[in-house]
N, C-alpha and C. Protein backbone atom coordinates (compact mmCIF):
# COMPACT_ATOMS: atom_id res chain seq x y z
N UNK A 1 0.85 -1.18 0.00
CA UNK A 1 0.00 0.00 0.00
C UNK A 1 0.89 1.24 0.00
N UNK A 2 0.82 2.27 -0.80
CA UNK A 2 0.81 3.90 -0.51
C UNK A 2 0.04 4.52 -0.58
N UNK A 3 0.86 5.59 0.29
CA UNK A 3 0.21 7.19 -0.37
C UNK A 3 0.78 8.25 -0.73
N UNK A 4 0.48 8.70 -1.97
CA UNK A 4 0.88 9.65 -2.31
C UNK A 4 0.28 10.72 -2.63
N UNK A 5 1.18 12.01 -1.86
CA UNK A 5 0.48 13.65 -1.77
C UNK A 5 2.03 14.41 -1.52
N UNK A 6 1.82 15.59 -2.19
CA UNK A 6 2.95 16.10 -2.50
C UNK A 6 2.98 17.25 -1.29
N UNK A 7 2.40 17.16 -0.16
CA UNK A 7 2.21 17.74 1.08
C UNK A 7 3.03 16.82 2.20
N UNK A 8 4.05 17.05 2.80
CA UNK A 8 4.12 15.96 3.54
C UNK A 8 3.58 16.15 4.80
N UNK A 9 2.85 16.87 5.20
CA UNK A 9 2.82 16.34 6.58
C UNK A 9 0.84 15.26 6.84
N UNK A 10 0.89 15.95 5.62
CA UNK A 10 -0.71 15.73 4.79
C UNK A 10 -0.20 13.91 4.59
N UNK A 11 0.64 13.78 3.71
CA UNK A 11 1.25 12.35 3.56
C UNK A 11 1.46 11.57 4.89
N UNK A 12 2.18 12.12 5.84
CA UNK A 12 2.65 11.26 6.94
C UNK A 12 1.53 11.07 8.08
N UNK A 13 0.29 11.93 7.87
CA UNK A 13 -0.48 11.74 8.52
C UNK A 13 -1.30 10.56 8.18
N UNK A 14 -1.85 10.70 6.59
CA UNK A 14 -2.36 9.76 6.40
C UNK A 14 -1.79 8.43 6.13
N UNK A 15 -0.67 8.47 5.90
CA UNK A 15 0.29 6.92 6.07
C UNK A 15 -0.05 6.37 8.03
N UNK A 16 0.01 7.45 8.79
CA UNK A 16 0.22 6.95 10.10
C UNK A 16 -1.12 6.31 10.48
N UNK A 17 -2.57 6.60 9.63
CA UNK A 17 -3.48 6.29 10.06
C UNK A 17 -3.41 4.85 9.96
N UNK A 18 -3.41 4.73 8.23
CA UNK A 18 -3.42 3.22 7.84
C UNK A 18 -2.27 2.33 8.22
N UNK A 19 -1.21 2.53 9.07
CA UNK A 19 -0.55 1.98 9.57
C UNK A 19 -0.90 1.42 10.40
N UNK A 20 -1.86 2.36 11.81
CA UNK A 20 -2.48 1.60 12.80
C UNK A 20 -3.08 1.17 12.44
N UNK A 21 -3.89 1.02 11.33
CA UNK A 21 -5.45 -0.22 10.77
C UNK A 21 -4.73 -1.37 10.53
N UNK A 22 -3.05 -1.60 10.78
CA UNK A 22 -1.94 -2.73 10.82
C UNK A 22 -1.51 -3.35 9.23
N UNK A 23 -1.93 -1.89 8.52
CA UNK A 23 -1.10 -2.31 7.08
C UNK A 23 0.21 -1.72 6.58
N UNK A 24 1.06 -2.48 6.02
CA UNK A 24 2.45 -1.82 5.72
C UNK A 24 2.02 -0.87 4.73
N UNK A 25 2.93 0.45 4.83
CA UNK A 25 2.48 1.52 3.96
C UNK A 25 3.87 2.47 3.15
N UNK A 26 4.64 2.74 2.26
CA UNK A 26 4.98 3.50 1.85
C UNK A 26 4.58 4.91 1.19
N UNK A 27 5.17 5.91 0.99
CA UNK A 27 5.12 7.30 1.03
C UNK A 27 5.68 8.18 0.12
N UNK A 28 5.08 8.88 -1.21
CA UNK A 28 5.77 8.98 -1.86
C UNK A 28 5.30 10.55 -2.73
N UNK A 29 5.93 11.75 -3.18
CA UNK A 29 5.35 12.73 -3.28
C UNK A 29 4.92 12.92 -5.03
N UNK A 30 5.23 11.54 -5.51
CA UNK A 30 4.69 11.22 -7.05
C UNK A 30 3.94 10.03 -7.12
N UNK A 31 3.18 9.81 -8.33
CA UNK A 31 2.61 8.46 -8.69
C UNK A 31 4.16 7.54 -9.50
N UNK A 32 4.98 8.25 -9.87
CA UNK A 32 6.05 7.63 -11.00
C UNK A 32 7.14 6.65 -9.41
N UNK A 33 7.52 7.56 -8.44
CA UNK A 33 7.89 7.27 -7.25
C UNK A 33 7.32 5.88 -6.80
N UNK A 34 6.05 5.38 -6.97
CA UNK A 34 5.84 4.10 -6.52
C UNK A 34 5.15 2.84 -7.62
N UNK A 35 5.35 3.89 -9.03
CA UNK A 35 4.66 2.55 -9.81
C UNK A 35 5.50 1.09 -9.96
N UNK A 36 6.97 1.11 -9.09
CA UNK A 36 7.28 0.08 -9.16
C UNK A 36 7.13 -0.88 -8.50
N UNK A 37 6.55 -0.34 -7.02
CA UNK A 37 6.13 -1.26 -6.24
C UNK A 37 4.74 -2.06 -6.75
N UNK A 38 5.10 -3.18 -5.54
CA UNK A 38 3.71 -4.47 -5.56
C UNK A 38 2.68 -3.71 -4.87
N UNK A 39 1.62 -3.09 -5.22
CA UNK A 39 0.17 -2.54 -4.46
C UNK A 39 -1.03 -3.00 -4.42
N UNK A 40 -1.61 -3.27 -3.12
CA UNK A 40 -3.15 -3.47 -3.34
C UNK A 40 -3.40 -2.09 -3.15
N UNK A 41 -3.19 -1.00 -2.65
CA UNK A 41 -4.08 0.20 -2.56
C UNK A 41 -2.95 1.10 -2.66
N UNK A 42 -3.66 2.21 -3.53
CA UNK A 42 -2.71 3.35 -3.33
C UNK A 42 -3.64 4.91 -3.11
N UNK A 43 -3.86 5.35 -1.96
CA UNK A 43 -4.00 6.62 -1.46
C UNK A 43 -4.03 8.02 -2.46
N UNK A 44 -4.36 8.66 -3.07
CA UNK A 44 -3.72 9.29 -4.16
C UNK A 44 -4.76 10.82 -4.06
N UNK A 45 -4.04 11.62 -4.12
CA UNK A 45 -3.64 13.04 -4.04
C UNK A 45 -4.63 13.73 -5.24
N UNK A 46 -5.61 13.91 -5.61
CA UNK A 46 -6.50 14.30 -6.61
C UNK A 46 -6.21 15.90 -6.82
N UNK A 47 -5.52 16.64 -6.47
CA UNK A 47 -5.05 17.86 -6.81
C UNK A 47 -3.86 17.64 -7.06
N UNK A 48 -2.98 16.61 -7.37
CA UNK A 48 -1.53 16.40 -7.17
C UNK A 48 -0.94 16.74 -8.95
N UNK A 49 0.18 17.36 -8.48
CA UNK A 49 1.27 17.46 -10.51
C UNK A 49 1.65 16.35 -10.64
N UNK A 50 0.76 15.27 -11.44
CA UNK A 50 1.21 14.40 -11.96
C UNK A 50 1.92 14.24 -13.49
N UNK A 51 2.55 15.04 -13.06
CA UNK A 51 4.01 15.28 -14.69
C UNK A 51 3.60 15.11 -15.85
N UNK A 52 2.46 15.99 -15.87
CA UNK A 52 1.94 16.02 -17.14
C UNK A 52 0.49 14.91 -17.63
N UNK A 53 0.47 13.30 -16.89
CA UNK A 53 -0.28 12.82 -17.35
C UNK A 53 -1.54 13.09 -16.45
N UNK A 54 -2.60 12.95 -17.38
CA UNK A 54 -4.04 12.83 -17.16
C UNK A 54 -4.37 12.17 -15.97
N UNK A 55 -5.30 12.88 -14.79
CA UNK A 55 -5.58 11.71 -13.88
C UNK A 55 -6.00 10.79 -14.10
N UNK A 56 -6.71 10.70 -15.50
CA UNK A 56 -7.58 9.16 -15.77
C UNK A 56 -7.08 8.18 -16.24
N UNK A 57 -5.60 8.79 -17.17
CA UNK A 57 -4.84 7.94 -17.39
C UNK A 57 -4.03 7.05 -16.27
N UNK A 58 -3.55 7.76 -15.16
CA UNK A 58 -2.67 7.31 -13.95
C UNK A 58 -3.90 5.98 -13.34
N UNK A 59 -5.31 6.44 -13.37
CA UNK A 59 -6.02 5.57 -12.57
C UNK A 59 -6.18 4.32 -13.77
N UNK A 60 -6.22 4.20 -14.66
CA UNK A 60 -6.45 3.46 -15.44
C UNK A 60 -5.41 2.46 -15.31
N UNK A 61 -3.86 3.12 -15.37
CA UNK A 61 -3.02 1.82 -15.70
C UNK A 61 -2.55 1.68 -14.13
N UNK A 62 -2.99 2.10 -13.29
CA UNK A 62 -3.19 1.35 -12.06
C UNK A 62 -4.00 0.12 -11.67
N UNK A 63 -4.83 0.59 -12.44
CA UNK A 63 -6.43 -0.45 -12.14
C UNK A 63 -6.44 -1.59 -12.84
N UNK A 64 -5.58 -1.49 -14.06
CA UNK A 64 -5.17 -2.40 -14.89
C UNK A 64 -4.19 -3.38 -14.21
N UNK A 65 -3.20 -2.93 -13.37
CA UNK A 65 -2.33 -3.79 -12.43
C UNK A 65 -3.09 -4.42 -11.57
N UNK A 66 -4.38 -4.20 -10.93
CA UNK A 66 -4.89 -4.61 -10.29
C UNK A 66 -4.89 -3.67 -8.94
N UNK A 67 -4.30 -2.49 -8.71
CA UNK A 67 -4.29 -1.44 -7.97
C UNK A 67 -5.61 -0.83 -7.50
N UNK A 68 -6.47 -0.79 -6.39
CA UNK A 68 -7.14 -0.34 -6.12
C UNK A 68 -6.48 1.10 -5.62
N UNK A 69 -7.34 2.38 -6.35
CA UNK A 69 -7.23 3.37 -6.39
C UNK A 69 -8.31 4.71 -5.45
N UNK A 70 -7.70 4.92 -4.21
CA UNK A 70 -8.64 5.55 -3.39
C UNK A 70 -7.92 6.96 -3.12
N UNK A 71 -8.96 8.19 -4.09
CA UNK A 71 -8.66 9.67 -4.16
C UNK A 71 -8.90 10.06 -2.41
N UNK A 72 -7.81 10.88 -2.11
CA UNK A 72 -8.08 11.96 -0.97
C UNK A 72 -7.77 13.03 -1.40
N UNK A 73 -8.86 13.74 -1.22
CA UNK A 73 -8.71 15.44 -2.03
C UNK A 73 -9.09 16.26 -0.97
N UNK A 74 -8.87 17.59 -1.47
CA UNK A 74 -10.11 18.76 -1.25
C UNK A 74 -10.80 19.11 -2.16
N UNK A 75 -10.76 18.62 -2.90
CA UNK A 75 -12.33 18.57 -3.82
C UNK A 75 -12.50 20.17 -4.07
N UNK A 76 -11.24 19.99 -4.64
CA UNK A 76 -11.81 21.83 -5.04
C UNK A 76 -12.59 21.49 -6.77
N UNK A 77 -12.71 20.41 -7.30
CA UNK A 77 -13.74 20.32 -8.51
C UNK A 77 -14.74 19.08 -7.82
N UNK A 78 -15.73 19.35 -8.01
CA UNK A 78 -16.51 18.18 -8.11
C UNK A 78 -16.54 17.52 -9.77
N UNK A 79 -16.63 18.12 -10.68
CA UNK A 79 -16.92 17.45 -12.02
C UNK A 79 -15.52 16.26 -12.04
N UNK A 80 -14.33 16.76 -11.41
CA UNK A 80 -12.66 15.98 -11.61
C UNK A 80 -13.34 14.93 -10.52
N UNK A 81 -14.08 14.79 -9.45
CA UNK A 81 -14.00 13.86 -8.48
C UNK A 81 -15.03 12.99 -9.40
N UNK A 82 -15.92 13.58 -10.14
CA UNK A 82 -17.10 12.44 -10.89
C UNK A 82 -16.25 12.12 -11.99
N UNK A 83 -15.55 12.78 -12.56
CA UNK A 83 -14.51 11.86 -13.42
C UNK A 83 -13.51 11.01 -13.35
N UNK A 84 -13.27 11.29 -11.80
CA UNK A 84 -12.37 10.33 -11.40
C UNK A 84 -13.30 8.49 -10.95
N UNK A 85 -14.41 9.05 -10.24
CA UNK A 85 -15.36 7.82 -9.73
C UNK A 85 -15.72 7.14 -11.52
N UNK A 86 -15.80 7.98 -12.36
CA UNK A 86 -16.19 7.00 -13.79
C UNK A 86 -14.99 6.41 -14.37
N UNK A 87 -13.98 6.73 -13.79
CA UNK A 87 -12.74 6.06 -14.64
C UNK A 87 -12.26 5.12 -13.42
N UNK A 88 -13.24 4.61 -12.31
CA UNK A 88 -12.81 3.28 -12.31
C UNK A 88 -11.87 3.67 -10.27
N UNK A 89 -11.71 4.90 -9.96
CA UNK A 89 -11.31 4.90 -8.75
C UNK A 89 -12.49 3.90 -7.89
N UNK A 90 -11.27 3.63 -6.53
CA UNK A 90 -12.45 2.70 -5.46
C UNK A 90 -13.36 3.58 -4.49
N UNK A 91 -12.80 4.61 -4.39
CA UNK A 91 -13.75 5.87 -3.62
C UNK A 91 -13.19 6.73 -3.61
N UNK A 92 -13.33 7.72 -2.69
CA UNK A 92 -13.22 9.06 -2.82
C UNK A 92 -13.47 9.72 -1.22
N UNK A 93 -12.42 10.62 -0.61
CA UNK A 93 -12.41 10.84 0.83
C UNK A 93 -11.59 12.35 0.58
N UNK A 94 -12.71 13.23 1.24
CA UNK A 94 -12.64 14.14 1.74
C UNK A 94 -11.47 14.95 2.55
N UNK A 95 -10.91 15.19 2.18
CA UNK A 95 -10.12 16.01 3.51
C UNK A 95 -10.38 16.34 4.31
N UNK A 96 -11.61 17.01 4.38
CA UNK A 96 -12.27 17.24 5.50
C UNK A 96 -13.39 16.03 6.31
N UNK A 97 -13.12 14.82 5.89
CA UNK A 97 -13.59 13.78 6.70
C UNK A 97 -12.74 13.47 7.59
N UNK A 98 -13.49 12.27 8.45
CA UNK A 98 -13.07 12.04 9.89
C UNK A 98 -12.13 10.62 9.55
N UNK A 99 -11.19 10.71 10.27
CA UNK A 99 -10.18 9.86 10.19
C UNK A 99 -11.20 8.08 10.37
N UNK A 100 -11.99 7.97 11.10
CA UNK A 100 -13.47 7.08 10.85
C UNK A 100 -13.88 7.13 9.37
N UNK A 101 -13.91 7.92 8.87
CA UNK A 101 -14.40 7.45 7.66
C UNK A 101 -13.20 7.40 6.22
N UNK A 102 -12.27 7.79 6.67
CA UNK A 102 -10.74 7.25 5.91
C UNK A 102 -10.72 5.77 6.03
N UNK A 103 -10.77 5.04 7.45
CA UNK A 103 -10.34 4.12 7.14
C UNK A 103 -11.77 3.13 6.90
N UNK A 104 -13.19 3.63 7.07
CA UNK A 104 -13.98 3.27 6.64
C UNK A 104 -13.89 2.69 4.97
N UNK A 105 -13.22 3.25 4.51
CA UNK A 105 -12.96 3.96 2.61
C UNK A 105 -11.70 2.83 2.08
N UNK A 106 -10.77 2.67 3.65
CA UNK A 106 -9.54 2.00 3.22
C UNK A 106 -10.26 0.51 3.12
N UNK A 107 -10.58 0.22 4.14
CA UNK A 107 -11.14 -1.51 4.49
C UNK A 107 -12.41 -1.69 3.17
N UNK A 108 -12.91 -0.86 2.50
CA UNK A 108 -13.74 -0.59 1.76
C UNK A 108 -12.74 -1.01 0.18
N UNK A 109 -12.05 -0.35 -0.24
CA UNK A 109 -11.37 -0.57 -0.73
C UNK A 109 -10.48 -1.62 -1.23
N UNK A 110 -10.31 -1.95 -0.07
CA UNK A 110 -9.70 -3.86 -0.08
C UNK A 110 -10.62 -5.03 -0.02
N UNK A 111 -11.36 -4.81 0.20
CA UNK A 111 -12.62 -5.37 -0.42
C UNK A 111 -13.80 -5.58 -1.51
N UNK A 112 -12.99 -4.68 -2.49
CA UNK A 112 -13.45 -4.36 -3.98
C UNK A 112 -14.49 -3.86 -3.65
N UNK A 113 -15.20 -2.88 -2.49
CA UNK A 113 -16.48 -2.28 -2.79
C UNK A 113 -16.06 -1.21 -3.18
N UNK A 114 -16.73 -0.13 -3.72
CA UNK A 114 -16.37 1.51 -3.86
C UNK A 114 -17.08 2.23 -2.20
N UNK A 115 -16.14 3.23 -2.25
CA UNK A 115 -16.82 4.01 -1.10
C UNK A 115 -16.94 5.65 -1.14
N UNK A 116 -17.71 5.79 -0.40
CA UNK A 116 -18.11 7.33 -0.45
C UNK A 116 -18.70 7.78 0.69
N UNK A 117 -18.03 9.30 1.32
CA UNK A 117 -19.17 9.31 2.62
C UNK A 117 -20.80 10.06 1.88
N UNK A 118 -21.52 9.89 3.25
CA UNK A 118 -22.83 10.18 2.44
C UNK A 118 -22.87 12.06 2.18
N UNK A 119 -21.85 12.99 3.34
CA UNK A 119 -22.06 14.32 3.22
C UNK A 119 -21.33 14.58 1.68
N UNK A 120 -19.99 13.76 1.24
CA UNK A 120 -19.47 14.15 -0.11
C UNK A 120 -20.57 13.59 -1.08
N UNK A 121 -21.22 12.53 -1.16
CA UNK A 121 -22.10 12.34 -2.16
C UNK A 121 -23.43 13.18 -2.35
N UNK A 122 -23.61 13.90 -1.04
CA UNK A 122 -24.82 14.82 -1.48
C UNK A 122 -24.32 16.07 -2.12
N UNK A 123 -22.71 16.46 -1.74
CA UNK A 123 -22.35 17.68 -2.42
C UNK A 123 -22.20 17.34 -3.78
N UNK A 124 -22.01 16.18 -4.30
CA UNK A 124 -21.78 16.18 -5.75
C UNK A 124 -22.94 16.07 -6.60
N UNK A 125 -24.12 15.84 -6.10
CA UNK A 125 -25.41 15.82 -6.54
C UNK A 125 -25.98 17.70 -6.42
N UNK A 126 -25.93 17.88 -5.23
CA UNK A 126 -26.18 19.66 -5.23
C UNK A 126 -25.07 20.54 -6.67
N UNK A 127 -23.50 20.51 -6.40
CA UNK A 127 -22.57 20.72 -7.74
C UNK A 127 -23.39 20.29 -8.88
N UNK A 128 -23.88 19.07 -9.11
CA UNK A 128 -23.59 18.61 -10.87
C UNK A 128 -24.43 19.71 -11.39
N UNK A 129 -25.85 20.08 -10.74
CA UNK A 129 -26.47 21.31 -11.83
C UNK A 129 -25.86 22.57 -11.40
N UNK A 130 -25.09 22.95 -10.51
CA UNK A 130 -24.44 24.77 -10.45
C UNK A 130 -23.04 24.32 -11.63
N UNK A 131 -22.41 23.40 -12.05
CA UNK A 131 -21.07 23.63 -12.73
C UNK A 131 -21.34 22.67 -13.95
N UNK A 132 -22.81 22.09 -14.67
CA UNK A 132 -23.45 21.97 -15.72
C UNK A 132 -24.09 22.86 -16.32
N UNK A 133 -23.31 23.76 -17.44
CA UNK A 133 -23.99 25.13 -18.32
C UNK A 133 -25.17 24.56 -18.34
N UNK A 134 -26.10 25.52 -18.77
CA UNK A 134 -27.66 25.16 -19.18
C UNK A 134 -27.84 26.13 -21.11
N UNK A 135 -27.49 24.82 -21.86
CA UNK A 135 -27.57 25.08 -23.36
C UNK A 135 -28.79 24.94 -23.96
N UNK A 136 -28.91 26.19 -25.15
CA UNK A 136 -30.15 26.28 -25.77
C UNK A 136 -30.14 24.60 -26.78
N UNK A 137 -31.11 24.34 -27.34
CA UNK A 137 -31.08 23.03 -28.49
C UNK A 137 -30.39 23.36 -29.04
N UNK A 138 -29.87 24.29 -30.12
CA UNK A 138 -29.47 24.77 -31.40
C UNK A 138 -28.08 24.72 -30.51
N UNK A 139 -27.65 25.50 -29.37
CA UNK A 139 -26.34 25.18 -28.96
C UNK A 139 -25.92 23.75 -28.41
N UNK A 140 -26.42 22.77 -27.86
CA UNK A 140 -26.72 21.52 -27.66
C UNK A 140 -26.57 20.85 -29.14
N UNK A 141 -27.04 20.85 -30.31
CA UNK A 141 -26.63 20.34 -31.47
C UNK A 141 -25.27 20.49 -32.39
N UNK A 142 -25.04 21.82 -32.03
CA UNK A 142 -23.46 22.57 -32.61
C UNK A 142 -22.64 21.81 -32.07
N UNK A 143 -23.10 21.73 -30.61
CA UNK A 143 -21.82 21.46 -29.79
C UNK A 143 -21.51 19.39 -30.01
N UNK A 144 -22.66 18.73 -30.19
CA UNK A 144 -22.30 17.49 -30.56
C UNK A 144 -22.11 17.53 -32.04
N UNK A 145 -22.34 18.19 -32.72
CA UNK A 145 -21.70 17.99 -33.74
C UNK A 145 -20.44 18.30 -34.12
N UNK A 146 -20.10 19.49 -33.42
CA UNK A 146 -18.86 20.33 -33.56
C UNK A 146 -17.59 19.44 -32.61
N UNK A 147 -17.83 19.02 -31.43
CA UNK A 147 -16.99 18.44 -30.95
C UNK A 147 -17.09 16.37 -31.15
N UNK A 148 -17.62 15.98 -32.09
CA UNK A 148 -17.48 15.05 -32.55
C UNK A 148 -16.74 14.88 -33.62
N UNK A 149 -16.08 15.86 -34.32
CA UNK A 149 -15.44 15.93 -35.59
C UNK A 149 -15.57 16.88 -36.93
N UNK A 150 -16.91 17.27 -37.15
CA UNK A 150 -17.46 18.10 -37.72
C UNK A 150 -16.70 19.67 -37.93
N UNK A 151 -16.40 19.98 -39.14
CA UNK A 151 -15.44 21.67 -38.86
C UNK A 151 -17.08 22.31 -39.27
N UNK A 152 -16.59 23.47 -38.95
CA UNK A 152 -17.76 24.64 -38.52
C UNK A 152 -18.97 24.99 -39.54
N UNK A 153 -18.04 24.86 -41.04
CA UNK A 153 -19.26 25.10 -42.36
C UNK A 153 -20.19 23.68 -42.33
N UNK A 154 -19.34 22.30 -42.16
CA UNK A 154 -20.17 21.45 -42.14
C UNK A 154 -21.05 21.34 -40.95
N UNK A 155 -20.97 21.77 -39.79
CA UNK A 155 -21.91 21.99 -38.68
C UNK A 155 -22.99 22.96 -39.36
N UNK A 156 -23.05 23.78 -40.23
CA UNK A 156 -24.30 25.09 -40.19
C UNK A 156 -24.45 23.97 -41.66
N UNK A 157 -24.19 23.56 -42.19
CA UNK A 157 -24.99 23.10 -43.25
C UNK A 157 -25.88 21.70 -42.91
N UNK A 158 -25.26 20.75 -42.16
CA UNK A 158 -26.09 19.80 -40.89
C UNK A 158 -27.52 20.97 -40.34
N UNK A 159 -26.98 21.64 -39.40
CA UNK A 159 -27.89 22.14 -39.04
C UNK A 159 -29.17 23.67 -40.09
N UNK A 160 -28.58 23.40 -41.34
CA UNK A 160 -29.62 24.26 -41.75
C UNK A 160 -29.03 25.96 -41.75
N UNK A 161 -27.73 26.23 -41.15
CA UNK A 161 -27.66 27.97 -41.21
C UNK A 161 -26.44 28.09 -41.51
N UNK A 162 -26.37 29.87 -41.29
CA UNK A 162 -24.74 30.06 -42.19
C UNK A 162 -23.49 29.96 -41.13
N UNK A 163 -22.45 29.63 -41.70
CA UNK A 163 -21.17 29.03 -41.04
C UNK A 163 -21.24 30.74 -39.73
N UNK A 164 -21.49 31.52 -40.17
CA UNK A 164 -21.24 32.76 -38.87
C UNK A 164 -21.98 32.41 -37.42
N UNK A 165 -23.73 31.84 -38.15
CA UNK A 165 -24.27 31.44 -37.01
C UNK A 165 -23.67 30.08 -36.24
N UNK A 166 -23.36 29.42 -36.87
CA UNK A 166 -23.05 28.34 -35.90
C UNK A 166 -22.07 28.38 -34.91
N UNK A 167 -20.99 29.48 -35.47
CA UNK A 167 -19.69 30.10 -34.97
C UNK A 167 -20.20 30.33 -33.51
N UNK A 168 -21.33 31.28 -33.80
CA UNK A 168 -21.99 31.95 -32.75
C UNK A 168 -22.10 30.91 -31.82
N UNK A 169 -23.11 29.89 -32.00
CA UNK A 169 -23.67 28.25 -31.13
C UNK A 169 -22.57 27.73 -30.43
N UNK A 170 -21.45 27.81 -31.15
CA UNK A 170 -20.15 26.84 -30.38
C UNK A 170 -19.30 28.25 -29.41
N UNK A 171 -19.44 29.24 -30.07
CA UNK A 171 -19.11 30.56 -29.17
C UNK A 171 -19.48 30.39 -27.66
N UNK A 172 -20.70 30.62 -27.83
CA UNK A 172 -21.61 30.80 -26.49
C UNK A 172 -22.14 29.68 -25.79
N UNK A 173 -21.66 28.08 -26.27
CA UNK A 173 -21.26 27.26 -25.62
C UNK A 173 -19.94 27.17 -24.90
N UNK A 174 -18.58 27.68 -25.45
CA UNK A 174 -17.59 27.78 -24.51
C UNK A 174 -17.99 29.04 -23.63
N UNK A 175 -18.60 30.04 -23.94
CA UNK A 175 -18.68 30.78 -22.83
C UNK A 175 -19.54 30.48 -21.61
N UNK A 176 -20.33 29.86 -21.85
CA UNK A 176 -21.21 28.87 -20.80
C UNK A 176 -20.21 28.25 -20.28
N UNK A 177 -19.28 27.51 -20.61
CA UNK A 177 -18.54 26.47 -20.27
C UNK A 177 -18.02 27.50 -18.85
N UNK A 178 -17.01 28.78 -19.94
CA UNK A 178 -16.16 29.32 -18.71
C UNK A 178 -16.77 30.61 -17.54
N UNK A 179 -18.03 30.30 -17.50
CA UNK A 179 -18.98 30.85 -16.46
C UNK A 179 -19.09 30.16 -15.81
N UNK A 180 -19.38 28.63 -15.64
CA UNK A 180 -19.46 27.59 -14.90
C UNK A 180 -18.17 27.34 -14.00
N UNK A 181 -16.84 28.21 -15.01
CA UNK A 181 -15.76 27.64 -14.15
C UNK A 181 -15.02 26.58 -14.93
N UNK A 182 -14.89 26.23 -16.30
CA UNK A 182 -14.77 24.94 -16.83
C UNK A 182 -14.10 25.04 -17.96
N UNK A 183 -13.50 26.33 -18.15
CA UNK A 183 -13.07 26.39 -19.62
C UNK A 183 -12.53 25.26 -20.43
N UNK A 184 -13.43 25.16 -21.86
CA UNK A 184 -13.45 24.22 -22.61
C UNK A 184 -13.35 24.99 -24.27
N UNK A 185 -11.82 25.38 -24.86
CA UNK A 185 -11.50 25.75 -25.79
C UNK A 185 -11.46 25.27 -26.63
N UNK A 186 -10.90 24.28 -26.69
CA UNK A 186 -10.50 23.36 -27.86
C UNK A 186 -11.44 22.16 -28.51
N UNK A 187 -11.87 21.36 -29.48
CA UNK A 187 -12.72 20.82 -29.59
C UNK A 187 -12.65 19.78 -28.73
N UNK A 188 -11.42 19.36 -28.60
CA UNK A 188 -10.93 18.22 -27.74
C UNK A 188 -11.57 18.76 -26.19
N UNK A 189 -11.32 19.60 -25.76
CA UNK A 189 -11.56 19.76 -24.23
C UNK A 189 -13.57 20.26 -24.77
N UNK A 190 -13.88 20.55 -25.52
CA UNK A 190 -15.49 20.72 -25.53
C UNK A 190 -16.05 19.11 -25.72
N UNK A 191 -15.28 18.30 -26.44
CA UNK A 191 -16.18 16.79 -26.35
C UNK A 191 -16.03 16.36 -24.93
N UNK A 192 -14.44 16.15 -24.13
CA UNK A 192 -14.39 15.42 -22.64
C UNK A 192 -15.13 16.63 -21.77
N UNK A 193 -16.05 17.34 -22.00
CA UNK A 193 -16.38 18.77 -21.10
C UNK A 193 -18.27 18.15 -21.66
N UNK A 194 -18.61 18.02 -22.88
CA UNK A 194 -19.85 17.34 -23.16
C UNK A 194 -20.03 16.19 -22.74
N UNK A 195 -19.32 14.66 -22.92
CA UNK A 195 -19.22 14.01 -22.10
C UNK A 195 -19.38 13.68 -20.41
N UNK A 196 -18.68 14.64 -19.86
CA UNK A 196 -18.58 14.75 -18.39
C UNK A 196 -20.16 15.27 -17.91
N UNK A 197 -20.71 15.51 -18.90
CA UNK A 197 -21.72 16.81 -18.35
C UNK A 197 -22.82 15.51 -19.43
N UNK A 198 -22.93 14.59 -20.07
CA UNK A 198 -24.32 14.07 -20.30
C UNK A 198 -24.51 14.51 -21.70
N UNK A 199 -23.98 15.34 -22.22
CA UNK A 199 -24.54 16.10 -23.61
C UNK A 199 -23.81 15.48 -25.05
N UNK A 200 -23.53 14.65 -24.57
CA UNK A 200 -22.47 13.75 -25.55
C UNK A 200 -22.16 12.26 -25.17
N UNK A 201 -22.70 11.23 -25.75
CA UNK A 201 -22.73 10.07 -25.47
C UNK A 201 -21.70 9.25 -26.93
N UNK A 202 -20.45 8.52 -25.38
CA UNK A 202 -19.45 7.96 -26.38
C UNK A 202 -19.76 6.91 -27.26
């Protein structure tokens, strides 16, 4: 087992917990730092600089080893904590939870259930509609068409209007995006930003 958080005293605390729950634990202020070890669980830092790669990628070829993967954050995104629970993490623990429900999450964990406390699962249900834009149809259609592959003249001729208006549709969908807090520029970050949010089915 580790944990890794690029905080140490944040690290040594939570290593000292799961130590007394009587499991051996290493400590490490990267994911690259312990992918060589043998792990059933690794603790992991959901605000952490993981050198560039994707958190979903890190949880993936963990999970693939057979690594059960349990986020401790501060949850400064909820949409990153629901993207993290769909790509396969074992739960998800609060910083601001009680050392009771850490290791509630750990023993949870090693037991292939997923875990969650019930106060973080009601905040992510209250979040999903304040940091989900609310899109007109016509912007709702641009935007799956536009971030599925589609360049901009072939989006207004799909949809019936001229390449300026549609400009407009995918416009004032990223600006929705970065009112919410979510900036989504690129087509690439507007499909994993439609996706995350329901408006785009893979």
């Amino acid at each position: 087992m580790a944990v890794v958080d690029d905080h140490v005293l944040v690290r040594e605390a939570l290593a000292g917990v799961v130590r007394d729950l009587g499991h051996e634990v290493s400590t490490a202020s990267t994911v690259e730092a312990v992918l060589h070890h043998h792990l059933d669980l690794l603790l992991l830092d959901l605000d952490l600089d993981a050198g560039g790669l994707a958190d979903e990628q890190i949880v993936a070829t963990l999970t693939e080893r057979g690594v059960a993967v349990l986020i401790v954050s501060a949850l400064s995104s909820p949409r990153h904590v629901r993207r993290m629970l769909a790509a396969g993490v074992a739960g998800v623990v609060a910083k601001s939870d009680s050392m009771k429900e850490l290791c509630a999450a750990v023993d949870a964990a090693l037991n292939g259930q997923q875990w969650m406390s019930p106060v973080l699962a009601k905040a992510l249900v209250i979040d999903h509609d304040a940091d989900r834009p609310k899109l007109s149809d016509n912007e709702l259609e641009a935007l799956r068409l536009y971030a599925c592959g589609l360049k901009l003249d072939s989006v207004a001729r799909r949809m019936g209007v001229a390449p300026s208006t549609a400009k407009q549709y995918i416009d004032r969908v990223r600006d929705k995006y970065a009112r919410v807090g979510h900036p989504a520029r690129t087509k690439a970050e507007l499909y994993a930003a439609g996706v995350d949010d329901g408006f785009i089915t893979k």
